[in-house]
PDB file of N, CA and C in Angstrom:
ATOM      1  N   UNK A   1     134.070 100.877  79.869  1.00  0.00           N
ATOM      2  CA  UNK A   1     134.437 100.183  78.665  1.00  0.00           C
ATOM      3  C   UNK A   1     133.688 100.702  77.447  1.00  0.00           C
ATOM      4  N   UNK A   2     132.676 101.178  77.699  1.00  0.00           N
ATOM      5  CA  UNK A   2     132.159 101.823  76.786  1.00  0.00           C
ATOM      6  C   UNK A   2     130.943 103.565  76.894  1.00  0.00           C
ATOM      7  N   UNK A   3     131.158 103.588  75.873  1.00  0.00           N
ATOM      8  CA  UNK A   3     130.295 105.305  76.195  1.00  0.00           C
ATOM      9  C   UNK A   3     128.785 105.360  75.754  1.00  0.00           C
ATOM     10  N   UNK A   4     127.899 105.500  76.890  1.00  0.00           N
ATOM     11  CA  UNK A   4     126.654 105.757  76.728  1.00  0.00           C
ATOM     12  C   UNK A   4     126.284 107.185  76.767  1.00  0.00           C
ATOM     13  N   UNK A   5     125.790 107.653  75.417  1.00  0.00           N
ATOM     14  CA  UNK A   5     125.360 109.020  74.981  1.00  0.00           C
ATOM     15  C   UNK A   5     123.628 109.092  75.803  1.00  0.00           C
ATOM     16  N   UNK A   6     124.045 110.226  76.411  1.00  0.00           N
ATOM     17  CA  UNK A   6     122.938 110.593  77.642  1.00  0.00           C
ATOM     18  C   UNK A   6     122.163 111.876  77.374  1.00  0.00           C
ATOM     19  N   UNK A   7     122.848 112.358  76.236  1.00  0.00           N
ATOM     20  CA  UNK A   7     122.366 113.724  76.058  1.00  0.00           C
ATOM     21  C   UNK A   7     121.021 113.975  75.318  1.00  0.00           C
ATOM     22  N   UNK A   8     120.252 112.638  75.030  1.00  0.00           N
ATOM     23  CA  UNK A   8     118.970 112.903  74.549  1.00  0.00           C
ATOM     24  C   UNK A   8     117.737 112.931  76.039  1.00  0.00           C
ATOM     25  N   UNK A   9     118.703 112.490  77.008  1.00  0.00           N
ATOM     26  CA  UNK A   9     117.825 112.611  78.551  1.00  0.00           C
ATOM     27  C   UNK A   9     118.115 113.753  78.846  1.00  0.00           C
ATOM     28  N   UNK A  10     118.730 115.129  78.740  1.00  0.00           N
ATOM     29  CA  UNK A  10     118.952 116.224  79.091  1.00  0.00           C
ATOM     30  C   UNK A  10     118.462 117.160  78.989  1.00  0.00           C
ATOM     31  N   UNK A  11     117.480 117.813  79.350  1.00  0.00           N
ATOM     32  CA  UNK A  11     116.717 118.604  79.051  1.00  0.00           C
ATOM     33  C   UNK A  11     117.094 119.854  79.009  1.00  0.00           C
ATOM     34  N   UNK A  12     117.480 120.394  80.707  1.00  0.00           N
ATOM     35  CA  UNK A  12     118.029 121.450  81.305  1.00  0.00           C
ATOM     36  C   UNK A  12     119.395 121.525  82.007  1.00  0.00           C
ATOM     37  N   UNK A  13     119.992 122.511  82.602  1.00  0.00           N
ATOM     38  CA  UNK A  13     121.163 122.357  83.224  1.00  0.00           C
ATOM     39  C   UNK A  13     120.928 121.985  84.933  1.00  0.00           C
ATOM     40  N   UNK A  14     119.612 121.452  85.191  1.00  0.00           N
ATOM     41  CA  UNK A  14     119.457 120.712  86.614  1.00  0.00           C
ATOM     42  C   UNK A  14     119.558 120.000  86.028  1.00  0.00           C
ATOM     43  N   UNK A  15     118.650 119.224  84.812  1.00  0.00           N
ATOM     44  CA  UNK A  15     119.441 117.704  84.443  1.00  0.00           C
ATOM     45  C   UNK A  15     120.819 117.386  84.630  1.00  0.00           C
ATOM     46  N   UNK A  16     121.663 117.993  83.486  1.00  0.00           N
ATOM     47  CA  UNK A  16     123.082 118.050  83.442  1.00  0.00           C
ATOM     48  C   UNK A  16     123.574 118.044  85.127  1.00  0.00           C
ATOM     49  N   UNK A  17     122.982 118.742  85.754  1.00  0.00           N
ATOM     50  CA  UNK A  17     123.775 119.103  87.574  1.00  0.00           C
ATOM     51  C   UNK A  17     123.455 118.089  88.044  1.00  0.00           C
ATOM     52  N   UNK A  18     122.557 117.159  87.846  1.00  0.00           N
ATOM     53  CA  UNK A  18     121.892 115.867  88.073  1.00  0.00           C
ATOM     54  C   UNK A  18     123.316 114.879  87.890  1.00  0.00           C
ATOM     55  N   UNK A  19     122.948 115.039  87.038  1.00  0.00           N
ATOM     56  CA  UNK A  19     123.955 113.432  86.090  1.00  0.00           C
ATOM     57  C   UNK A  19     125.189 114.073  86.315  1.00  0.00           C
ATOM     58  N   UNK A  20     126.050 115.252  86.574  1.00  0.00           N
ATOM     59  CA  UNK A  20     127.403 115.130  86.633  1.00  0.00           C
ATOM     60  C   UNK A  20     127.377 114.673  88.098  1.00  0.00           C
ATOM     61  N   UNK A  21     126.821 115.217  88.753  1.00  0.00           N
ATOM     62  CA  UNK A  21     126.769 114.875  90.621  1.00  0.00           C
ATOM     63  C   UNK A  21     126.926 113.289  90.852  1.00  0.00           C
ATOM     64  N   UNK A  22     126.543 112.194  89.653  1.00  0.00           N
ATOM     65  CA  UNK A  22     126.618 111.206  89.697  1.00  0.00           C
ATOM     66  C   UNK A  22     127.819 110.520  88.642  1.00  0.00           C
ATOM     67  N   UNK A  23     128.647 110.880  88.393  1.00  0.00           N
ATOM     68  CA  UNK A  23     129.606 111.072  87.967  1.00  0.00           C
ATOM     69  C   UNK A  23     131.350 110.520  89.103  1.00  0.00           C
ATOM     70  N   UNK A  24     131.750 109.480  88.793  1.00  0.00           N
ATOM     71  CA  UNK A  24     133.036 109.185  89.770  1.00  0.00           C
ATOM     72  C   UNK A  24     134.266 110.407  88.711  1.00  0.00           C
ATOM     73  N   UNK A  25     134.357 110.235  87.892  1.00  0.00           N
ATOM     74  CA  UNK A  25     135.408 111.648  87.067  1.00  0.00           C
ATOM     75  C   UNK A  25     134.681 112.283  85.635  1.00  0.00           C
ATOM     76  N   UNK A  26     135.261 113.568  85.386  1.00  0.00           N
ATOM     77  CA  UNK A  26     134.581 114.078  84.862  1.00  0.00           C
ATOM     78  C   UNK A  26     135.882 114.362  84.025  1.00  0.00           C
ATOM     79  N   UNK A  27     136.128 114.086  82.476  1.00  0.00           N
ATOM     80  CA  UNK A  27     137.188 114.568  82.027  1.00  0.00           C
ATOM     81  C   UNK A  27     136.602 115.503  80.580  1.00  0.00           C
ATOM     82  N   UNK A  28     137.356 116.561  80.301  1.00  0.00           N
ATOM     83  CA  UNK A  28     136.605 117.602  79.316  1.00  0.00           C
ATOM     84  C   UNK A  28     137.703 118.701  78.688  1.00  0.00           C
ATOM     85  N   UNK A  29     137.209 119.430  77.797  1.00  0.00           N
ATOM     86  CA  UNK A  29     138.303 120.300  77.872  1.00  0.00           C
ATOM     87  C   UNK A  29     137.174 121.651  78.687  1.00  0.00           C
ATOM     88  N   UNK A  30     137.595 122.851  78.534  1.00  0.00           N
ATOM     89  CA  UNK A  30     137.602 123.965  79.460  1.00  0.00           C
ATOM     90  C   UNK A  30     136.002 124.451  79.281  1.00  0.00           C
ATOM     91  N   UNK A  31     134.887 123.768  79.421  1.00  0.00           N
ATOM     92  CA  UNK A  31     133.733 124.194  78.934  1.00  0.00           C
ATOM     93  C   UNK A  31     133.073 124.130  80.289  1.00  0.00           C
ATOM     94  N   UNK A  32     131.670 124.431  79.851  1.00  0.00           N
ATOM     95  CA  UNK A  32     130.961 124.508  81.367  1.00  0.00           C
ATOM     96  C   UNK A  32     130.646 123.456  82.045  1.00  0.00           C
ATOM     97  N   UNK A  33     130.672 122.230  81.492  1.00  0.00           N
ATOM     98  CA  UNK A  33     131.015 121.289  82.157  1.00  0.00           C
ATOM     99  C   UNK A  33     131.884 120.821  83.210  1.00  0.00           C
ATOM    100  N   UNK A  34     133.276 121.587  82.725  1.00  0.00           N
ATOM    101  CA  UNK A  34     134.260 121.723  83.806  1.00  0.00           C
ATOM    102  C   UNK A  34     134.018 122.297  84.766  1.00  0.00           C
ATOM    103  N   UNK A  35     133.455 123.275  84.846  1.00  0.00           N
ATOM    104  CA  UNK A  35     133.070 124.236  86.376  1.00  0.00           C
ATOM    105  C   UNK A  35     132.106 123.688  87.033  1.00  0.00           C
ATOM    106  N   UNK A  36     130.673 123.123  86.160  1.00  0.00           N
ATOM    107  CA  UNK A  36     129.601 122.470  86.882  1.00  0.00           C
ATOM    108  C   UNK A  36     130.271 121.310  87.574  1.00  0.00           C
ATOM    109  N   UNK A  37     131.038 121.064  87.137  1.00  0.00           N
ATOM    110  CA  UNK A  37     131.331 119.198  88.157  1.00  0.00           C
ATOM    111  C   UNK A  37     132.432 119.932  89.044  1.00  0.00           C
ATOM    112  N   UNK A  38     133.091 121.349  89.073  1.00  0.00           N
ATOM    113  CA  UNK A  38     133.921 121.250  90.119  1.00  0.00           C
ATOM    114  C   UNK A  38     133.561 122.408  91.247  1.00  0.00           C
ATOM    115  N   UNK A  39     132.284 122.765  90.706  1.00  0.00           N
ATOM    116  CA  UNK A  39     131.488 123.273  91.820  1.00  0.00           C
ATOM    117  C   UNK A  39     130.945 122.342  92.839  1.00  0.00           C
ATOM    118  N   UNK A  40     130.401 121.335  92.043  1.00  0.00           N
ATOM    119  CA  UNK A  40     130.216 120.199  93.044  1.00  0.00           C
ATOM    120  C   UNK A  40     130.782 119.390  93.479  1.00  0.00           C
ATOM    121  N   UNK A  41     132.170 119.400  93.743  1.00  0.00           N
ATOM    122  CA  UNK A  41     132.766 119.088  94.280  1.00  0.00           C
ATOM    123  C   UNK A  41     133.480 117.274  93.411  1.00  0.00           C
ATOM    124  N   UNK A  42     132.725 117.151  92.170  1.00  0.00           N
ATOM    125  CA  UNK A  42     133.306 115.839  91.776  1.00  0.00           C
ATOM    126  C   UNK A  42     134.778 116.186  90.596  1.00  0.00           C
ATOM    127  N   UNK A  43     135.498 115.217  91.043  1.00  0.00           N
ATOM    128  CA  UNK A  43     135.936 114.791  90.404  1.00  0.00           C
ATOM    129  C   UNK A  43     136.679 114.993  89.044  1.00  0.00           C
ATOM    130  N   UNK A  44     137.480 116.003  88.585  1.00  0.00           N
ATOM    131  CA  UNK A  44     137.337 116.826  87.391  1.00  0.00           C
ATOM    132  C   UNK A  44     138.717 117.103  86.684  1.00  0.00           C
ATOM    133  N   UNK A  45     139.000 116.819  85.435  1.00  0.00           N
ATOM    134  CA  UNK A  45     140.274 116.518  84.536  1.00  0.00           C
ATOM    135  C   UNK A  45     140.053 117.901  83.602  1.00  0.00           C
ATOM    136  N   UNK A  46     140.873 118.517  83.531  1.00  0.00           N
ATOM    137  CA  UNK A  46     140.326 119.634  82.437  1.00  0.00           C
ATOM    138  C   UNK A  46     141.628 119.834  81.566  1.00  0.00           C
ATOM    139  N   UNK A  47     141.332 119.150  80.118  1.00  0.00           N
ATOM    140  CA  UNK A  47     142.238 119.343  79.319  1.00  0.00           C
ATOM    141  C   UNK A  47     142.823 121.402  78.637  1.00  0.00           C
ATOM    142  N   UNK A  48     143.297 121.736  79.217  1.00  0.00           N
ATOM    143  CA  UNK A  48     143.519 123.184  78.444  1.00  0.00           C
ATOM    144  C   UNK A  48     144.277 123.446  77.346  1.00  0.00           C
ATOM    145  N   UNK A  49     144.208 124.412  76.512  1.00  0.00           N
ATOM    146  CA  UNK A  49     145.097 124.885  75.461  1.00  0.00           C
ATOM    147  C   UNK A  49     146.128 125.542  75.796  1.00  0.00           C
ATOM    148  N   UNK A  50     147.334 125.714  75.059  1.00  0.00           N
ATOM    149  CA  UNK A  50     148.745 126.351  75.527  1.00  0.00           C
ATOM    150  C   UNK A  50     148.122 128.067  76.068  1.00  0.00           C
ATOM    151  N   UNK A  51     147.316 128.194  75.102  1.00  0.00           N
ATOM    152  CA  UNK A  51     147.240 130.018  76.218  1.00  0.00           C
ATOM    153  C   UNK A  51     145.604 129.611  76.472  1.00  0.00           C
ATOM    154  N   UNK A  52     145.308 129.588  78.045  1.00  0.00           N
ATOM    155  CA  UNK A  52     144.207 128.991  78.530  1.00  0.00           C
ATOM    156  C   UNK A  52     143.654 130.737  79.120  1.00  0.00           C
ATOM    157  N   UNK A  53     142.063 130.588  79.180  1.00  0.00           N
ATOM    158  CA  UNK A  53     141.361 131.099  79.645  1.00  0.00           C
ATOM    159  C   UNK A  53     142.520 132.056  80.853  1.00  0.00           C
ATOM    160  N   UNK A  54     142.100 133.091  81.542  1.00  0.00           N
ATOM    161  CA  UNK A  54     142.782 133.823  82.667  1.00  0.00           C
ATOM    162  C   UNK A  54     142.555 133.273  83.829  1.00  0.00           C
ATOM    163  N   UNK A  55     141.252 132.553  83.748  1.00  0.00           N
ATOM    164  CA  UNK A  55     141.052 131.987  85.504  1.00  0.00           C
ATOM    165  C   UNK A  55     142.328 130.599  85.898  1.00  0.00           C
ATOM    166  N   UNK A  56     142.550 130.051  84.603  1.00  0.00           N
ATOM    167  CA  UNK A  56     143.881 128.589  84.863  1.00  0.00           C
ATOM    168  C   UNK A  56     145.145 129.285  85.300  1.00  0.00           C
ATOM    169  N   UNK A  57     144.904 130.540  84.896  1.00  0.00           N
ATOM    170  CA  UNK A  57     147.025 130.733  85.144  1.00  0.00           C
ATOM    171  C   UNK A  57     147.727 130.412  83.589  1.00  0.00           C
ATOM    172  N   UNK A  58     148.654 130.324  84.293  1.00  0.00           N
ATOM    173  CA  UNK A  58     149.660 130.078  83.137  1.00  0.00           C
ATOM    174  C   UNK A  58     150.272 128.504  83.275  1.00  0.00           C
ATOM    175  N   UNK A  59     150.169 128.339  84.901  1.00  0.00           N
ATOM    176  CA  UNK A  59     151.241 126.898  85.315  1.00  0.00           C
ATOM    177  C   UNK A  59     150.466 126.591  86.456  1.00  0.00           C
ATOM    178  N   UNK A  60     150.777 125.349  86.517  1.00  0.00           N
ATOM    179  CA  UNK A  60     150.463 124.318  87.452  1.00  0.00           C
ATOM    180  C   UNK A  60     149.188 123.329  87.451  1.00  0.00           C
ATOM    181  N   UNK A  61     148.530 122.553  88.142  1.00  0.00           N
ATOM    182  CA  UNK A  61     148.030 121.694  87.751  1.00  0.00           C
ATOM    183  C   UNK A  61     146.578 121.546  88.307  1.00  0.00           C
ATOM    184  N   UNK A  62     146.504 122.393  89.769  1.00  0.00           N
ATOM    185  CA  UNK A  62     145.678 122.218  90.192  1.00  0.00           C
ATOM    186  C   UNK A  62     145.112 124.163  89.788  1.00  0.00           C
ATOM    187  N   UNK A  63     144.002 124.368  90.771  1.00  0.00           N
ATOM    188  CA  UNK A  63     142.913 125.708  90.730  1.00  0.00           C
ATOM    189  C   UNK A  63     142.866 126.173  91.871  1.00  0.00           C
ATOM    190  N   UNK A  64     142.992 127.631  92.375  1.00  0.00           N
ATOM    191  CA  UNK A  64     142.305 127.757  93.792  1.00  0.00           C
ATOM    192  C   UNK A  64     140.582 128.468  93.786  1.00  0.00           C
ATOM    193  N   UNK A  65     139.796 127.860  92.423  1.00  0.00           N
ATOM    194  CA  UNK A  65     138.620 127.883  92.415  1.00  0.00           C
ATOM    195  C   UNK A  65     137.882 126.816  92.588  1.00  0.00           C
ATOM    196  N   UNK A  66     138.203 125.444  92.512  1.00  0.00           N
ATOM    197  CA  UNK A  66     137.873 124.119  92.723  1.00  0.00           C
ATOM    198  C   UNK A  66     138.894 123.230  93.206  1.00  0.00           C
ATOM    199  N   UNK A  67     138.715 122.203  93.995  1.00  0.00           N
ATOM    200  CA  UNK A  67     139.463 121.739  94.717  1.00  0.00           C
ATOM    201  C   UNK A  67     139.599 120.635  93.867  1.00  0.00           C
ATOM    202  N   UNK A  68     138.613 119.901  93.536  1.00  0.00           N
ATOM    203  CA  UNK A  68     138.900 118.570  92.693  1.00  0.00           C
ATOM    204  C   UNK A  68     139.008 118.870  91.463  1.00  0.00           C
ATOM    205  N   UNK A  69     139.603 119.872  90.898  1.00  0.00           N
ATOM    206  CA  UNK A  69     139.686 120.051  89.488  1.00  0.00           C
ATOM    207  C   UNK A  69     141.069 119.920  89.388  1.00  0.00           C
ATOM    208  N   UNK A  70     141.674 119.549  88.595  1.00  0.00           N
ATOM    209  CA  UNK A  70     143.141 119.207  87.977  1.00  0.00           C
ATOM    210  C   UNK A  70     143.046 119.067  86.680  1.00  0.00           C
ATOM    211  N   UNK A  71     143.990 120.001  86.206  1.00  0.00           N
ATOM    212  CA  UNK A  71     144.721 120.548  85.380  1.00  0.00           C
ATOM    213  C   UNK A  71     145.270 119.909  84.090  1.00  0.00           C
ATOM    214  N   UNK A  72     145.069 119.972  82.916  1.00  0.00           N
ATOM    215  CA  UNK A  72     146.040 118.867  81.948  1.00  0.00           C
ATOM    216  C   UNK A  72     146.611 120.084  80.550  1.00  0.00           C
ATOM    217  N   UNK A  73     147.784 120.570  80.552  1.00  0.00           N
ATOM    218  CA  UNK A  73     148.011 121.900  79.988  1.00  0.00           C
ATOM    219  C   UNK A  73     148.666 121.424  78.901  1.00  0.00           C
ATOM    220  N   UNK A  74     148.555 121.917  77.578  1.00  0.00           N
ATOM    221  CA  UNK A  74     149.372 121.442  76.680  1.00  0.00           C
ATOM    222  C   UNK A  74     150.189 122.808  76.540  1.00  0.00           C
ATOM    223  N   UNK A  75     151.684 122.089  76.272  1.00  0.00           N
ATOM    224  CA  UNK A  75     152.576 122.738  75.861  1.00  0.00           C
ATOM    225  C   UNK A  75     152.991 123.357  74.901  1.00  0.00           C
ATOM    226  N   UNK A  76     153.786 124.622  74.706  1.00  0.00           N
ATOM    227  CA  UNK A  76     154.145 125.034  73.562  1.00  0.00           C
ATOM    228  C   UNK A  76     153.897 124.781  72.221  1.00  0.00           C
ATOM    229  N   UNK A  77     153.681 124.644  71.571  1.00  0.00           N
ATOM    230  CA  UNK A  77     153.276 124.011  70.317  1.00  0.00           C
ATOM    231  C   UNK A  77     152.912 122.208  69.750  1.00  0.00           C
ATOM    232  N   UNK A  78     152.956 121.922  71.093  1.00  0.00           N
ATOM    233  CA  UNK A  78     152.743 120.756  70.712  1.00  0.00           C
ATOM    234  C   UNK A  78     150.837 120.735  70.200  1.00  0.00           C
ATOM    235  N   UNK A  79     150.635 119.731  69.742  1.00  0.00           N
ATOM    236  CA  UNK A  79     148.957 119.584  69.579  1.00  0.00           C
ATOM    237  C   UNK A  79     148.035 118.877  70.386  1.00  0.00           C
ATOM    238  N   UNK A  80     147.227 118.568  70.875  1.00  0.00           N
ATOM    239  CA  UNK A  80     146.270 118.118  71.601  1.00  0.00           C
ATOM    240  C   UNK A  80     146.615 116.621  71.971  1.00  0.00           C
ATOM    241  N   UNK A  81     147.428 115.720  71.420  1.00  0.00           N
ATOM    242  CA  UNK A  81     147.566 114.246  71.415  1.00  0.00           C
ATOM    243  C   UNK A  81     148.520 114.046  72.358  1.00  0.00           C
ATOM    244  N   UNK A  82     149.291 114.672  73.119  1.00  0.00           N
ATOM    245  CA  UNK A  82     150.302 114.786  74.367  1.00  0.00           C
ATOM    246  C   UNK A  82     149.608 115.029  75.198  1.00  0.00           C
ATOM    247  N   UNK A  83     148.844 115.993  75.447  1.00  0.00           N
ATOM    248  CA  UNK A  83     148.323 116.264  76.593  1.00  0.00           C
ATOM    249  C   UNK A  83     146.977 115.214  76.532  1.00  0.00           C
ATOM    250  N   UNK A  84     146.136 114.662  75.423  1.00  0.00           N
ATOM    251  CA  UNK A  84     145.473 113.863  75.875  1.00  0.00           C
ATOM    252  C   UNK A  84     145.814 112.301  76.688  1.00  0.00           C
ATOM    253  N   UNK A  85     147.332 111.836  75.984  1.00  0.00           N
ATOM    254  CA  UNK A  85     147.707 111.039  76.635  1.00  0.00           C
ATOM    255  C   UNK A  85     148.269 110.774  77.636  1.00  0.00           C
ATOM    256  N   UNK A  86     148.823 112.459  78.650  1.00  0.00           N
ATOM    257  CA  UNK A  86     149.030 112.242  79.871  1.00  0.00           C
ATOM    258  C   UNK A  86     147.699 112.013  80.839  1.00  0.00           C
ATOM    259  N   UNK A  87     146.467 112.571  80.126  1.00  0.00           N
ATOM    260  CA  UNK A  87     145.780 111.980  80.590  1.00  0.00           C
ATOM    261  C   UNK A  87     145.065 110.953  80.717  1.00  0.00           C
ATOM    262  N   UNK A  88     145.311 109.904  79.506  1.00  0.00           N
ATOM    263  CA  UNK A  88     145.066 108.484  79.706  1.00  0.00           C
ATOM    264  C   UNK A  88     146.079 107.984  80.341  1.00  0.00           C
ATOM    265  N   UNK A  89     147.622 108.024  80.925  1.00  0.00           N
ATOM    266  CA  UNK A  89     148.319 107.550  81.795  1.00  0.00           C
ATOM    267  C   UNK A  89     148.079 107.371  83.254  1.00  0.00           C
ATOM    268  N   UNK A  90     147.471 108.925  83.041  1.00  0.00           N
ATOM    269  CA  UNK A  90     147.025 109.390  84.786  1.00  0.00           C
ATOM    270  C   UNK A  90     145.680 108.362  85.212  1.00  0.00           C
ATOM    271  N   UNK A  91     144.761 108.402  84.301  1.00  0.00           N
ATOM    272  CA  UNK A  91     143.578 107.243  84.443  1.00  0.00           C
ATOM    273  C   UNK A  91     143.838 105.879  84.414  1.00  0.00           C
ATOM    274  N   UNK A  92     145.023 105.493  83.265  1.00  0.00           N
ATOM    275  CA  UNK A  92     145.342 104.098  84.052  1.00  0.00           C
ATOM    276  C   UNK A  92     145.741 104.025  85.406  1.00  0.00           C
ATOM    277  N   UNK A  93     146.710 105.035  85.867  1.00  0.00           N
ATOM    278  CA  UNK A  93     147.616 104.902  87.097  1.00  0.00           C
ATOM    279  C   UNK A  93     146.528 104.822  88.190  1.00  0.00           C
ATOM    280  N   UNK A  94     145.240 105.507  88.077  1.00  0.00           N
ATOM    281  CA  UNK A  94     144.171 105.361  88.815  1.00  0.00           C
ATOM    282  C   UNK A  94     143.675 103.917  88.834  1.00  0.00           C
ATOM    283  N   UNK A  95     143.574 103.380  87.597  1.00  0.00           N
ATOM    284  CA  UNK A  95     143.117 102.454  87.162  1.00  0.00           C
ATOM    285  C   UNK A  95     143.507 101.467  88.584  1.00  0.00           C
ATOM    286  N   UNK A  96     145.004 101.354  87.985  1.00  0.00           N
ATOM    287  CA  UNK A  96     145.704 100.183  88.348  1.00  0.00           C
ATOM    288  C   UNK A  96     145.704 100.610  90.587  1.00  0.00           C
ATOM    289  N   UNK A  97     145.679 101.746  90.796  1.00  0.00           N
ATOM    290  CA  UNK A  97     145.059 102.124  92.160  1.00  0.00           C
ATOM    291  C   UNK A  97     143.590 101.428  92.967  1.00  0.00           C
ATOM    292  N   UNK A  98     143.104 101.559  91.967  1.00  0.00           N
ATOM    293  CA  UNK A  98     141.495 101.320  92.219  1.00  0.00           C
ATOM    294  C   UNK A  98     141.271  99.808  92.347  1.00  0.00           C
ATOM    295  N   UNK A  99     142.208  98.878  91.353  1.00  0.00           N
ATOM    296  CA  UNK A  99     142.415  97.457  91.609  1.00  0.00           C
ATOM    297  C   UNK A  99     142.304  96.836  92.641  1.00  0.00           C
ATOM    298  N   UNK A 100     143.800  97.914  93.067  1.00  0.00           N
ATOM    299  CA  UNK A 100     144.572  97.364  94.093  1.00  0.00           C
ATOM    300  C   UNK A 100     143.668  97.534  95.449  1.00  0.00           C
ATOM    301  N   UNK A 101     143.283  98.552  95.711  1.00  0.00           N
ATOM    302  CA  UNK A 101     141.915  99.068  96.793  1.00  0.00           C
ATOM    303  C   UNK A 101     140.771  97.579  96.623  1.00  0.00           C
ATOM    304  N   UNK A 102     140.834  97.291  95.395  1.00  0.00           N
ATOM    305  CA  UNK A 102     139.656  96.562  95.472  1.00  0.00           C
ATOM    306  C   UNK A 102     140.050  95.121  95.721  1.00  0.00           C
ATOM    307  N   UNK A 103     141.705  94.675  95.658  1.00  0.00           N
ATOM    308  CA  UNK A 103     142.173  93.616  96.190  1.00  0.00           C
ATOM    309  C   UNK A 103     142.335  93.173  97.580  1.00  0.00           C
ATOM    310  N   UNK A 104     142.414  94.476  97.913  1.00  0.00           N
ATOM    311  CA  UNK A 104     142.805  94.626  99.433  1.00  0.00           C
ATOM    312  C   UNK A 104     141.422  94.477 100.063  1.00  0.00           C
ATOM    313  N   UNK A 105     140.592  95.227  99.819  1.00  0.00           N
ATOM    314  CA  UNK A 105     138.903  94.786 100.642  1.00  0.00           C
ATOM    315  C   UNK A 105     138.734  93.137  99.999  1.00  0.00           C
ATOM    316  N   UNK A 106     138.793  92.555  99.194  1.00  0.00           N
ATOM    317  CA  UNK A 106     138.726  90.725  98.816  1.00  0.00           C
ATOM    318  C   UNK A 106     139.707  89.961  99.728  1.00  0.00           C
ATOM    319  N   UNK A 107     140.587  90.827 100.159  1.00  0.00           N
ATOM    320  CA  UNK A 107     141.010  90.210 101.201  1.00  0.00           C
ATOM    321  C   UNK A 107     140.905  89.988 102.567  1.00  0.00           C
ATOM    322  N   UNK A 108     140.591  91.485 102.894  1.00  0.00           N
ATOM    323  CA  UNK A 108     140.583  91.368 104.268  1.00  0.00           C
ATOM    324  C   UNK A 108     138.349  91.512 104.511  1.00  0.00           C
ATOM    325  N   UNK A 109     137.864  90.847 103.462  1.00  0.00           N
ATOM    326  CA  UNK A 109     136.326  90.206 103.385  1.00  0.00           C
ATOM    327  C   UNK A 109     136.890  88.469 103.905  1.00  0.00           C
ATOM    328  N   UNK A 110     137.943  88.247 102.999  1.00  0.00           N
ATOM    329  CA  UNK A 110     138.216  86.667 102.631  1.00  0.00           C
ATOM    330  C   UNK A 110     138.388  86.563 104.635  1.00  0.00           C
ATOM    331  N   UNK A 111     139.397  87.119 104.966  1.00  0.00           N
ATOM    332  CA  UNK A 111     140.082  86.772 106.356  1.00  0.00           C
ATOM    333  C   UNK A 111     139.113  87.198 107.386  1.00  0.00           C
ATOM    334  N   UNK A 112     138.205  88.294 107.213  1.00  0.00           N
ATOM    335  CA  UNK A 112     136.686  88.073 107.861  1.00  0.00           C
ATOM    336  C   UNK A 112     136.159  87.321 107.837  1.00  0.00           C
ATOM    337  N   UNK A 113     135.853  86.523 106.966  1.00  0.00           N
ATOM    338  CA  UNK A 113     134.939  85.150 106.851  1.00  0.00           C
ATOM    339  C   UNK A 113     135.226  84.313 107.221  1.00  0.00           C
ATOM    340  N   UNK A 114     136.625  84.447 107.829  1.00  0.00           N
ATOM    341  CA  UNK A 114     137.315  83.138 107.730  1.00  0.00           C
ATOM    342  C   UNK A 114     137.049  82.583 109.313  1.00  0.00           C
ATOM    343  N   UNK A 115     136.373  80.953 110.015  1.00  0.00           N
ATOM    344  CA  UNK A 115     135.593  80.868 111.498  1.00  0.00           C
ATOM    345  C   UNK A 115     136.870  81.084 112.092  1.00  0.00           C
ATOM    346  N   UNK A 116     137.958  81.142 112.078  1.00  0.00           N
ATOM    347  CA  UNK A 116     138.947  81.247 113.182  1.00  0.00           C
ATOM    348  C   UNK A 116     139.525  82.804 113.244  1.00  0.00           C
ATOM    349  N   UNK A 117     138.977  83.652 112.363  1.00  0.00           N
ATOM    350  CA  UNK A 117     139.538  85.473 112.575  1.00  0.00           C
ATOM    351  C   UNK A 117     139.123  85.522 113.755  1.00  0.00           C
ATOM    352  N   UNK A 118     139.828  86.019 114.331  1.00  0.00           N
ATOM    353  CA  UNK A 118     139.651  86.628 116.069  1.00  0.00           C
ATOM    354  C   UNK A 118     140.138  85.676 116.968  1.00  0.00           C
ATOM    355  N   UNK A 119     140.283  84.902 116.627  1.00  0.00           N
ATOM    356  CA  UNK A 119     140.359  83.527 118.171  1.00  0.00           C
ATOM    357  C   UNK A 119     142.061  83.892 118.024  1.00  0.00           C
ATOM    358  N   UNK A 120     142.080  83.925 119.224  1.00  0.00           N
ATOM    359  CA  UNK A 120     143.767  83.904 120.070  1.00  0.00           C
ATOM    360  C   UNK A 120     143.966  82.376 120.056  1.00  0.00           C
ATOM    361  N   UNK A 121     145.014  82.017 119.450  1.00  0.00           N
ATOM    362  CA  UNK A 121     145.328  80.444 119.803  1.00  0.00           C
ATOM    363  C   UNK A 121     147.192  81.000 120.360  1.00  0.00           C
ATOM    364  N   UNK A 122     147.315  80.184 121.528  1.00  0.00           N
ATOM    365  CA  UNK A 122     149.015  79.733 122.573  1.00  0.00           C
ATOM    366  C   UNK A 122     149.221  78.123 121.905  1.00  0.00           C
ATOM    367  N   UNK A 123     150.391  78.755 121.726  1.00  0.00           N
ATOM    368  CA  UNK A 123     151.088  77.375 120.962  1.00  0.00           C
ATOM    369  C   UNK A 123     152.357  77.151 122.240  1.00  0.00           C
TER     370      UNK A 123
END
C-alpha cells in the first residue's frame, strides 16, 4: 500500500542482493536490477522499450536466461502508459489470486478446528 525508500540502507550491491532476495516481486524497467532478482531466482516483471536490449528478443514474454523473469513489451509507438498498465492488471489478477489462496487456507484452518473434523458419523 505504500512505498518505503530503502536506498539510504544500501551501501553495496551485496546489500542490494540482500534486499532483492527478500523481495515476493520485483517490477522495473531493463536495469540491473532486473537481472540481479532473476539470477536469484525471485520473482521479476521487466517493463521493456519497443526496440529492447538483444538479450529480450524481439517477442514473447518470458527469457531463456531467467526463469522467473517475464516480460512487459511496449508496442509500436505506443508510450510507456500501456505497457505500464498491463502490468498493473497482471498484479491485480495476482492480487485477486493471492486472496483467494488465502481464503481457502481460512477455511480449511476453520474446518480443522472444528472438534468433529475427522470423526466418521453412520446415520
Amino acid at each position: 500500500d505504500r512505498v518505503i525508500p530503502l536506498m539510504s540502507l544500501l551501501k553495496d550491491l551485496t546489500d542490494t542482493a540482500s534486499l532483492v532476495q527478500q523481495l515476493d516481486l520485483v517490477i522495473t524497467v531493463d536495469t540491473m536490477i532486473g537481472h540481479l532478482a532473476g539470477t536469484f531466482g525471485v520473482p521479476t516483471w521487466i517493463i521493456l522499450p519497443f526496440a529492447p536490449d538483444w538479450r529480450w528478443f524481439l517477442k514473447g514474454s518470458d527469457t531463456p536466461w531467467y526463469r522467473s523473469v517475464r516480460l512487459f513489451r511496449r508496442f509500436a509507438q505506443e508510450d510507456w502508459l500501456p505497457a505500464i498498465r498491463r502490468v498493473k492488471q497482471q498484479l491485480e489478477l495476482q492480487q485477486l489470486q493471492f486472496e483467494r489462496i488465502i481464503e481457502k487456507e481460512k477455511y480449511c484452518r476453520l474446518i480443522k478446528n472444528n472438534p468433529n473434523y475427522g470423526e466418521a458419523t453412520i446415520t
